[in-house]
Every structure is written in structure tokens, then in C-alpha cells.
C-alpha atoms as a PDB file:
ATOM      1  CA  UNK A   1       4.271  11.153  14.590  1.00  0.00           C
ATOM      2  CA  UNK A   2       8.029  10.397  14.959  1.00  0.00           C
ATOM      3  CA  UNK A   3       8.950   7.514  12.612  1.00  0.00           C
ATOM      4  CA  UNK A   4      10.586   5.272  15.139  1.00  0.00           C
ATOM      5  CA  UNK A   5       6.901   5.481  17.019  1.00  0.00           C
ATOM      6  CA  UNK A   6       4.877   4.933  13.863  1.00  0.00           C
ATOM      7  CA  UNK A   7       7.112   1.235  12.975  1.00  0.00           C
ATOM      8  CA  UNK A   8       6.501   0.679  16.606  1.00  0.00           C
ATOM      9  CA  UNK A   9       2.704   0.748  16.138  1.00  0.00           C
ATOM     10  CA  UNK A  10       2.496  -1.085  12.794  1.00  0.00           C
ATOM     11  CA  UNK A  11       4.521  -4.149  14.353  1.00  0.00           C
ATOM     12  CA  UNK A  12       2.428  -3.811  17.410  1.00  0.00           C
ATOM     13  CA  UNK A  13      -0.539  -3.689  15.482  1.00  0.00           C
ATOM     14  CA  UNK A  14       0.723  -6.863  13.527  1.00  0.00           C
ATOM     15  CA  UNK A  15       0.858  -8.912  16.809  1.00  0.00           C
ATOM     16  CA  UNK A  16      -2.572  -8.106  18.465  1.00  0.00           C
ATOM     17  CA  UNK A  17      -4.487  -8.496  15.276  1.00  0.00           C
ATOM     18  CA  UNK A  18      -2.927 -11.634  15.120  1.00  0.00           C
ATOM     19  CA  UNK A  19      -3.644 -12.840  17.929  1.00  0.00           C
ATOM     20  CA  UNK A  20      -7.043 -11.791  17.779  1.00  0.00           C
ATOM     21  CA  UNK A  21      -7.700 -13.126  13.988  1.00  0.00           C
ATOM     22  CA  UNK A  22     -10.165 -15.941  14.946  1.00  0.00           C
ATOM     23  CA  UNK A  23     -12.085 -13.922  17.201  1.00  0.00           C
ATOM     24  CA  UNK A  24     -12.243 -10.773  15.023  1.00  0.00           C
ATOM     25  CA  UNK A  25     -13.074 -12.920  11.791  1.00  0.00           C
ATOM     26  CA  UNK A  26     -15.712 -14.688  13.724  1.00  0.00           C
ATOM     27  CA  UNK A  27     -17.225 -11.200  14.488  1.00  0.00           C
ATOM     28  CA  UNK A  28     -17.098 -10.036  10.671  1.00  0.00           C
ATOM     29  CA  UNK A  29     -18.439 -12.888   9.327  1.00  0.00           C
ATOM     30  CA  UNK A  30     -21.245 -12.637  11.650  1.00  0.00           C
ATOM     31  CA  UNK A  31     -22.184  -9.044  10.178  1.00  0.00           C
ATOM     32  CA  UNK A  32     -19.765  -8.421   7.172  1.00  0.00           C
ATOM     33  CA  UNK A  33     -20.041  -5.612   5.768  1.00  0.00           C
ATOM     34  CA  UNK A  34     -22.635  -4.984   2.759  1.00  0.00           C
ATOM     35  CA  UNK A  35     -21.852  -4.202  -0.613  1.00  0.00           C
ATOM     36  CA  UNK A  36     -21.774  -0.022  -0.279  1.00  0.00           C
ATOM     37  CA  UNK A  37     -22.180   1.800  -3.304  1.00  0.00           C
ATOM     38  CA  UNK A  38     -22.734   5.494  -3.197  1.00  0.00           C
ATOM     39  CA  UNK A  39     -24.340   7.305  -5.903  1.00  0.00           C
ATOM     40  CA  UNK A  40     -22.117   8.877  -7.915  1.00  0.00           C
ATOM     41  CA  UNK A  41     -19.827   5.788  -7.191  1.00  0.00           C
ATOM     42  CA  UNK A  42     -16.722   7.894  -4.827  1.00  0.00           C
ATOM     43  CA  UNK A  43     -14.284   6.559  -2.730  1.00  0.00           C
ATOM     44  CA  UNK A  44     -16.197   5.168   0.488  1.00  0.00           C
ATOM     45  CA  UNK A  45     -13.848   6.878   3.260  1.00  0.00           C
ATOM     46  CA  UNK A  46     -14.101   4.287   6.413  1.00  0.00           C
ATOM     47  CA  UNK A  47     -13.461   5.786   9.726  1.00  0.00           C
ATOM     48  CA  UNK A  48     -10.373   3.855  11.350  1.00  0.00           C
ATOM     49  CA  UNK A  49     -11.180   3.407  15.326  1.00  0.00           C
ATOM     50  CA  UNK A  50      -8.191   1.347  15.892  1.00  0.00           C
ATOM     51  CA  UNK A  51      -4.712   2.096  17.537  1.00  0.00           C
ATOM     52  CA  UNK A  52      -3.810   5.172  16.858  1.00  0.00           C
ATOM     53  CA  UNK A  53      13.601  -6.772  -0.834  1.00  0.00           C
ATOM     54  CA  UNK A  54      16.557  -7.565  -2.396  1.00  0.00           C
ATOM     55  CA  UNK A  55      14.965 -10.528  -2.613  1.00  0.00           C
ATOM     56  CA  UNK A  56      11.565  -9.611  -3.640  1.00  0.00           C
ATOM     57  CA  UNK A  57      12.305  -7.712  -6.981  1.00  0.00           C
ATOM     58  CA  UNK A  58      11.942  -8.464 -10.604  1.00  0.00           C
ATOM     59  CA  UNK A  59      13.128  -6.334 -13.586  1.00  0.00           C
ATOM     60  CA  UNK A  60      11.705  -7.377 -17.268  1.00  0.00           C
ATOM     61  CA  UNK A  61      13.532  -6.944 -20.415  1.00  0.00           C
ATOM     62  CA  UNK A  62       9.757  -5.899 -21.478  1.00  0.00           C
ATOM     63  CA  UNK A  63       9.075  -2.461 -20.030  1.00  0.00           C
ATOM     64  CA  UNK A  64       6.389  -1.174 -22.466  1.00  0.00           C
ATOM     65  CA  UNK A  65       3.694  -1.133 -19.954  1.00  0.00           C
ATOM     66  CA  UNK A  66       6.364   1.034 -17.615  1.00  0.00           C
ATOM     67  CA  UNK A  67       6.008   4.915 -17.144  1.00  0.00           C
ATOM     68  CA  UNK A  68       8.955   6.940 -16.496  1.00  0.00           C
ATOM     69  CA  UNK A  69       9.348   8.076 -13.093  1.00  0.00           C
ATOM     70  CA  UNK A  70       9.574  11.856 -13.062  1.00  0.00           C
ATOM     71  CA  UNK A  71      13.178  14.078 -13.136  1.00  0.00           C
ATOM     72  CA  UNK A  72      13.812  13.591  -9.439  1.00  0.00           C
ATOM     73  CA  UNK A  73      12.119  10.378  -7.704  1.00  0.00           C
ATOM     74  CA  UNK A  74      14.286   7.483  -6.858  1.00  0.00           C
ATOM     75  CA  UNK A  75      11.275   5.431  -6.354  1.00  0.00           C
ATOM     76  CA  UNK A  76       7.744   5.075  -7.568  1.00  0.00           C
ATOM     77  CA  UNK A  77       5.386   3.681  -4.420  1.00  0.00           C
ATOM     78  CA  UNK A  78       2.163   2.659  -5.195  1.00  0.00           C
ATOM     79  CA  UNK A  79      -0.025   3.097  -1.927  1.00  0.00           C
ATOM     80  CA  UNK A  80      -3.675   2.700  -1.159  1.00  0.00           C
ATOM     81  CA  UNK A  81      -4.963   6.538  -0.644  1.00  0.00           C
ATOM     82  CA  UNK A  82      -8.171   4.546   1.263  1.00  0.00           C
ATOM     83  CA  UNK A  83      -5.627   3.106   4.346  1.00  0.00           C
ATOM     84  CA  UNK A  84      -6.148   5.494   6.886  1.00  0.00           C
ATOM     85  CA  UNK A  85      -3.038   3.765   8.680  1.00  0.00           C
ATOM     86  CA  UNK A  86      -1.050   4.010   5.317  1.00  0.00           C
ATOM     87  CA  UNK A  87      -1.615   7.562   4.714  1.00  0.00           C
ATOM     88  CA  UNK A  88      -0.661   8.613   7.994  1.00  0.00           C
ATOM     89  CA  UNK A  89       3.061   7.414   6.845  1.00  0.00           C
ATOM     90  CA  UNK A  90       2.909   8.579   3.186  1.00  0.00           C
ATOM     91  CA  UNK A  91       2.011  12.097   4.552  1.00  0.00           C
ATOM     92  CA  UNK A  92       5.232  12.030   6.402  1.00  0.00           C
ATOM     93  CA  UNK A  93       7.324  10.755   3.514  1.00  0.00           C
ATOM     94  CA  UNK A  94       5.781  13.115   0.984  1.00  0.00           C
ATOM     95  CA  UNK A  95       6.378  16.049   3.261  1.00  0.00           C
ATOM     96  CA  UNK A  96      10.313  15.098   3.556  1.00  0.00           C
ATOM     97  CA  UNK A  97      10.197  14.098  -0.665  1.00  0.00           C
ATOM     98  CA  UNK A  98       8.570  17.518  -0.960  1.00  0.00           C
ATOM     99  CA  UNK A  99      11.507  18.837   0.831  1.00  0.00           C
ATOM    100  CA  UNK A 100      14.347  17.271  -1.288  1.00  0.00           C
ATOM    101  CA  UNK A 101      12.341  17.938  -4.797  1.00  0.00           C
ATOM    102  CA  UNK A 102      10.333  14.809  -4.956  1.00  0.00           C
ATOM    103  CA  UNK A 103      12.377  11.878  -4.463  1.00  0.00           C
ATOM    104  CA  UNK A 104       9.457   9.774  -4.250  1.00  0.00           C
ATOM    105  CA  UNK A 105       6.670   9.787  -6.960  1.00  0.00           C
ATOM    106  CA  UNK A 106       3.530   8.697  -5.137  1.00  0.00           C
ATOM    107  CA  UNK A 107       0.522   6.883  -7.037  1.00  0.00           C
ATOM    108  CA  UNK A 108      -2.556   5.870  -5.126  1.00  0.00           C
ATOM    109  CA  UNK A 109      -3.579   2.256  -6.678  1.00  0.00           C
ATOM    110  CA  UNK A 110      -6.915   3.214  -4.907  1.00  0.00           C
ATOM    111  CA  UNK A 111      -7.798   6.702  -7.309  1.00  0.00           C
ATOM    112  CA  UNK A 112     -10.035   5.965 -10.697  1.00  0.00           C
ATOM    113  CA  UNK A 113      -7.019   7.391 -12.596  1.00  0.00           C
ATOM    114  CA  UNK A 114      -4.495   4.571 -11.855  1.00  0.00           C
ATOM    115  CA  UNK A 115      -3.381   2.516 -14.701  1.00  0.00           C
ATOM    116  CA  UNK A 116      -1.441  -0.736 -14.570  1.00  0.00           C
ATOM    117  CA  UNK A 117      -0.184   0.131 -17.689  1.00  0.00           C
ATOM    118  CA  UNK A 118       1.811   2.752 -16.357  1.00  0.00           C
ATOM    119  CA  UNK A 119       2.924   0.641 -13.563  1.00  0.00           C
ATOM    120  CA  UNK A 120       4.619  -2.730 -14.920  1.00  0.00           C
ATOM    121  CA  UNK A 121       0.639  -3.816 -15.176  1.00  0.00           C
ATOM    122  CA  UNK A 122       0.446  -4.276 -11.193  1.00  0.00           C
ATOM    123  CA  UNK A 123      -3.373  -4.799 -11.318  1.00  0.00           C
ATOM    124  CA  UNK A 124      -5.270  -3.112  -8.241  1.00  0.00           C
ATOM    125  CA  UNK A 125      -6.014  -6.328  -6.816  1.00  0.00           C
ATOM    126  CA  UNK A 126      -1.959  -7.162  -6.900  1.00  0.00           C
ATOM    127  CA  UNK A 127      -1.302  -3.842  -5.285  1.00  0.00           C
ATOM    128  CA  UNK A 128      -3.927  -4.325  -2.589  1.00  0.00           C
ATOM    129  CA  UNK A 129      -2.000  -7.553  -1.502  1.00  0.00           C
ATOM    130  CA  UNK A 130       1.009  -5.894  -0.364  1.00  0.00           C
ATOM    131  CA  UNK A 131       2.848  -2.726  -1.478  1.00  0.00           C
ATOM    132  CA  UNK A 132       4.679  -2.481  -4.330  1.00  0.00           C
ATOM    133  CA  UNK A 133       7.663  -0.117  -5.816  1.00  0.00           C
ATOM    134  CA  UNK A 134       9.234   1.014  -9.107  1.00  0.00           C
ATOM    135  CA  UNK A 135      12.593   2.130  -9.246  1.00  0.00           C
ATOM    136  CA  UNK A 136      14.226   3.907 -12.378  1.00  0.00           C
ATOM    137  CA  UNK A 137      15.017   1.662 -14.338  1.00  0.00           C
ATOM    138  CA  UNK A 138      12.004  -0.499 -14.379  1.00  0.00           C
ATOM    139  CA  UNK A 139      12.383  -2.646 -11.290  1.00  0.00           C
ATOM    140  CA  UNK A 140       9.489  -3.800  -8.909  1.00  0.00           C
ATOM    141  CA  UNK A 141      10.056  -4.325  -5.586  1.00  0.00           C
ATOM    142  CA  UNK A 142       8.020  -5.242  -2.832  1.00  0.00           C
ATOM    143  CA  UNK A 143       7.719  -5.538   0.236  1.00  0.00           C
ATOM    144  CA  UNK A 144       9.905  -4.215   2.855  1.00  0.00           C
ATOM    145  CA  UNK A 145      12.450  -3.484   0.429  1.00  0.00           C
ATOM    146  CA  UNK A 146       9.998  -1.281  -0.794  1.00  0.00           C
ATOM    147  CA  UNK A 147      10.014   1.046   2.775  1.00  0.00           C
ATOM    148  CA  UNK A 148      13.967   0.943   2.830  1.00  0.00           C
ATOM    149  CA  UNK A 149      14.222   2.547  -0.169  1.00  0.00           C
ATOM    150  CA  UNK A 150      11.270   5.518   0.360  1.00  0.00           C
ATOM    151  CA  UNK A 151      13.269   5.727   3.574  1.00  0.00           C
ATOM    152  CA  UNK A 152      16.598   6.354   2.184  1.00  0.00           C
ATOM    153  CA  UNK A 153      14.744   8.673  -0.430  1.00  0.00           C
ATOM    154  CA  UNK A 154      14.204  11.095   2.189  1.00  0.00           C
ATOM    155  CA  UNK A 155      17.242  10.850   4.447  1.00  0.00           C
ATOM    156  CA  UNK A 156      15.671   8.685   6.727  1.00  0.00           C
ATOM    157  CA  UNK A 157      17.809   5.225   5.521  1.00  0.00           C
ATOM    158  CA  UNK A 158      18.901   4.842   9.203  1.00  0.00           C
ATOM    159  CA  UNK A 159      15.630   3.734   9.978  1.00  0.00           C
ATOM    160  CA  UNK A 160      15.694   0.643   7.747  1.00  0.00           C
ATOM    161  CA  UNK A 161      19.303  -0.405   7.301  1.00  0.00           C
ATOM    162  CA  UNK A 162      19.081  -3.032   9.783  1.00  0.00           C
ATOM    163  CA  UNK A 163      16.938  -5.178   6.828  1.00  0.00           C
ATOM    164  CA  UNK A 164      20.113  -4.981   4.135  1.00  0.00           C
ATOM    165  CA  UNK A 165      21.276  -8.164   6.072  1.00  0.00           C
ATOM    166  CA  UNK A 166      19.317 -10.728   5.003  1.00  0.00           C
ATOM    167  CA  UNK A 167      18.236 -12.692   7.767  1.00  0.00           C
ATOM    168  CA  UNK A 168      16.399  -9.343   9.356  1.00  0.00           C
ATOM    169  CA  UNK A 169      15.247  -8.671   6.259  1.00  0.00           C
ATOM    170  CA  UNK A 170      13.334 -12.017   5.595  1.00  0.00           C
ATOM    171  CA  UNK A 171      12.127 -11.658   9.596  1.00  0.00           C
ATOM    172  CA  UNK A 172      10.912  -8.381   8.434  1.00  0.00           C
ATOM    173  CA  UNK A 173       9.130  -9.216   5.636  1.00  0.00           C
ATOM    174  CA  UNK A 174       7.128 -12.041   7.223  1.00  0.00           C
ATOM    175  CA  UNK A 175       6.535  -9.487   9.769  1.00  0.00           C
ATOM    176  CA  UNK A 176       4.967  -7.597   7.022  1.00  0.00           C
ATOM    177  CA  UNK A 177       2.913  -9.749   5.426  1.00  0.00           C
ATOM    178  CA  UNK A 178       1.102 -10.575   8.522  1.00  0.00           C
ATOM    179  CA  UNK A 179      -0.042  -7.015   8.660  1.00  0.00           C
ATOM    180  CA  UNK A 180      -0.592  -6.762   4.835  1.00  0.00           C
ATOM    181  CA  UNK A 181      -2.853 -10.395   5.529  1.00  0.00           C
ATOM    182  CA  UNK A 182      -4.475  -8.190   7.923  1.00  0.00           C
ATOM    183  CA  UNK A 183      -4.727  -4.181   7.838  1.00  0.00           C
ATOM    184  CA  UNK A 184      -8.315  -4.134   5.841  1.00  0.00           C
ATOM    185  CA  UNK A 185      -9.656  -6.302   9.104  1.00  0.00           C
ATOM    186  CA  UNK A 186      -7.446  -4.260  11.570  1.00  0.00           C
ATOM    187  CA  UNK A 187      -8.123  -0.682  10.261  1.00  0.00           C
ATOM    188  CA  UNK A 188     -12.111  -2.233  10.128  1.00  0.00           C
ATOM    189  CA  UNK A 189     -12.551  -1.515   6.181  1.00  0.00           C
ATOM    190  CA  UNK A 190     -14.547  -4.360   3.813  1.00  0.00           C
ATOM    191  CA  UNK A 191     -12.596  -7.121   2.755  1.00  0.00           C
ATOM    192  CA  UNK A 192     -10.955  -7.240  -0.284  1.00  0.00           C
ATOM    193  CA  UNK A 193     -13.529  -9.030  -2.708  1.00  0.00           C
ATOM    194  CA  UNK A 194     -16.383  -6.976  -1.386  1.00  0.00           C
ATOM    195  CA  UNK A 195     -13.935  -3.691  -2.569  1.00  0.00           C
ATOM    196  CA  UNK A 196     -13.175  -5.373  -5.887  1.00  0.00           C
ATOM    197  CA  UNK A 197     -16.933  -6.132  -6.193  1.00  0.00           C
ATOM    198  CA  UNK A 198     -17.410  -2.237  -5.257  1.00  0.00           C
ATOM    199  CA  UNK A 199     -15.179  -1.025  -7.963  1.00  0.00           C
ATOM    200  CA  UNK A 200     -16.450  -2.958 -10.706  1.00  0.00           C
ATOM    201  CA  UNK A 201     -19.436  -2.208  -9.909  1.00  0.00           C
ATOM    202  CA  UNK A 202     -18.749   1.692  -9.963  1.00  0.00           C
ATOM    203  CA  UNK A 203     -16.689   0.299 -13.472  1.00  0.00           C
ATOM    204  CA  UNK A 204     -19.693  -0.985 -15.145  1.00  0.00           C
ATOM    205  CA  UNK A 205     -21.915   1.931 -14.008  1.00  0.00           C
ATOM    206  CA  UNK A 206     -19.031   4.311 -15.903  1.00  0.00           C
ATOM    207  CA  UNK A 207     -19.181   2.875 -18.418  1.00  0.00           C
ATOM    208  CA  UNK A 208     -23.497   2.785 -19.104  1.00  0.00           C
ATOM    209  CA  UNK A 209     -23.138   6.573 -18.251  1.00  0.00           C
ATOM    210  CA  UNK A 210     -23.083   8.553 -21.311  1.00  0.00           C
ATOM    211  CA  UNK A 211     -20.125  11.614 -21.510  1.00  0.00           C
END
């Protein structure tokens, strides 16, 4: 999917789901989703039937919980591997990093492996909210800024250098969070306490299981 296309669908997506927020939550509430645990506690995969900042960083003098991002990546992104929507852009951007030696280190908040620790503790829940970044030399980002900078990390910066002026990139980013407020409804996965509930529940079952 060219990239131009897949922004177009996110921002298109943003507007009908809002739109259709009231009527949609109505429908969810009336038969939300049940607490789904599988046995041996893996990822529940939900089928997606859907359509197919400079000003939001932070840098602490503290960067003890802060792993170094490998030889090559000019940006850590921290995605959710269980977005079917996400992925479908991460693919792309991992196939052009792949290309130029990994200029993006990828971490998926949503694997049993990820450790806040590692990542400026940015708690699962945190990175569920909206997506997060880690540049070089400890920053966070978030955000939009967070796209224009995977973008530029694989020679794609045209696509996102309308947001380095400011007043775009604040449009953008409330453009954004509208879809981040929304993409577990849209992309019709459980809501986020009911997956919080899921993985502590698959937490506490770890760790009653004997090695």
C-alpha cells in the first residue's frame, strides 16, 4: 500500500469513527466483549473487518532505565504488534529500515518480552495510549513527531515535513489522538481495561506456573 494512500485511510478512518462514536459505543456496551483468556495465555489475534512533536518530547538527565538503541537506528518506535491497522504500516517501514541497515529499531509494547525498563519505563498501558519514540540520546517523543521521524529514517521525510511548522503539526496531532482515542473500537479489538485485565491475568498465571 503506497504511503500517501495508507495516511489517507488512517485520517479517513479518524473522521467516520468519529462520527459514529455514540452509535458504535452504544453497540459495544450492549455486548462488550468478555474477558478472553486462552490456555496457554498467547496473544488473542482479533480479525480487523474494517476499512481496509517537537512539542511532545521529554529528555531526563536520569536515563538508567534507557537501553541503547542499536549501531544504526535513528529511532526506537514502540508499536502494538496486536493493531492489525498498525502493522500494516510498520511492515512497510521495517522493509525500507531493512533496506538502509536498520534505521529504525522496532519493539512491540504488546510481546511478553517488553520491558519498560529498557524503554524510559513507558509502562504498556502508557504505550497503548498513543505511540511513543526513543531517539539516541534518550529522548521520548510522541505522537506525530514520532511518524516524522520513522519517516525520515527511511527516506520517506517528504511525507511528513509539512508538520515541522507548528501550526500543522498541532492540527496533526489532535488529528491523531482522535484515532489513538479510537483504533481499539475502530479496528473492533477489546477495550483497553479488558486487555490490561487479560494480561495480568496471563501475569499472575506465569507466575503460579512452576519453570
Amino acid at each position: 500500500m503506497a504511503t500517501t494512500q495508507l495516511v489517507g485511510l488512517v485520517m479517513a478512518s479518524v473522521v467516520g469513527s468519529v462520527g459514529a462514536r455514540s452509535g458504535m459505543r452504544a453497540i459495544v456496551s450492549s455486548r462488550r466483549t468478555p474477558l478472553r483468556f486462552s490456555g496457554l495465555c498467547k496473544p488473542i489475534r482479533h480479525k480487523f473487518r474494517g476499512f481496509s512533536s517537537q512539542g511532545n518530547t521529554r529528555l531526563n538527565e536520569d536515563l538508567q532505565n534507557f537501553k541503547k538503541l542499536k549501531d544504526n537506528a535513528k529511532i526506537r518506535m514502540l508499536h502494538d504488534g496486536e493493531c492489525p491497522l498498525c502493522e500494516r504500516e510498520v511492515n512497510m517501514l521495517r522493509k525500507r529500515s531493512d533496506e538502509r541497515g536498520g534505521s529504525i529499531e522496532f519493539v512491540d509494547i504488546s510481546s511478553k518480552n517488553y520491558n519498560p525498563n529498557d524503554n524510559r519505563d513507558i509502562d504498556f498501558e502508557t504505550a497503548m495510549q498513543r505511540i511513543h519514540g526513543i531517539l539516541p540520546d534518550g529522548t521520548v517523543v510522541r505522537d506525530v513527531e514520532v511518524f516524522r521521524l520513522a519517516y525520515e529514517a527511511v527516506g520517506l521525510g517528504w511525507v511528513y515535513a509539512f508538520t515541522k511548522v507548528e501550526p500543522l503539526r498541532k492540527a496533526m496531532d489532535v488529528i491523531y489522538g482522535l484515532w489513538a482515542k479510537n483504533r481499539l473500537l475502530v479496528t473492533q479489538r477489546p477495550d483497553l481495561e479488558t486487555i490490561l485485565s487479560e494480561k495480568k491475568f496471563c501475569s499472575d498465571i506465569s507466575k503460579k506456573t512452576p519453570n
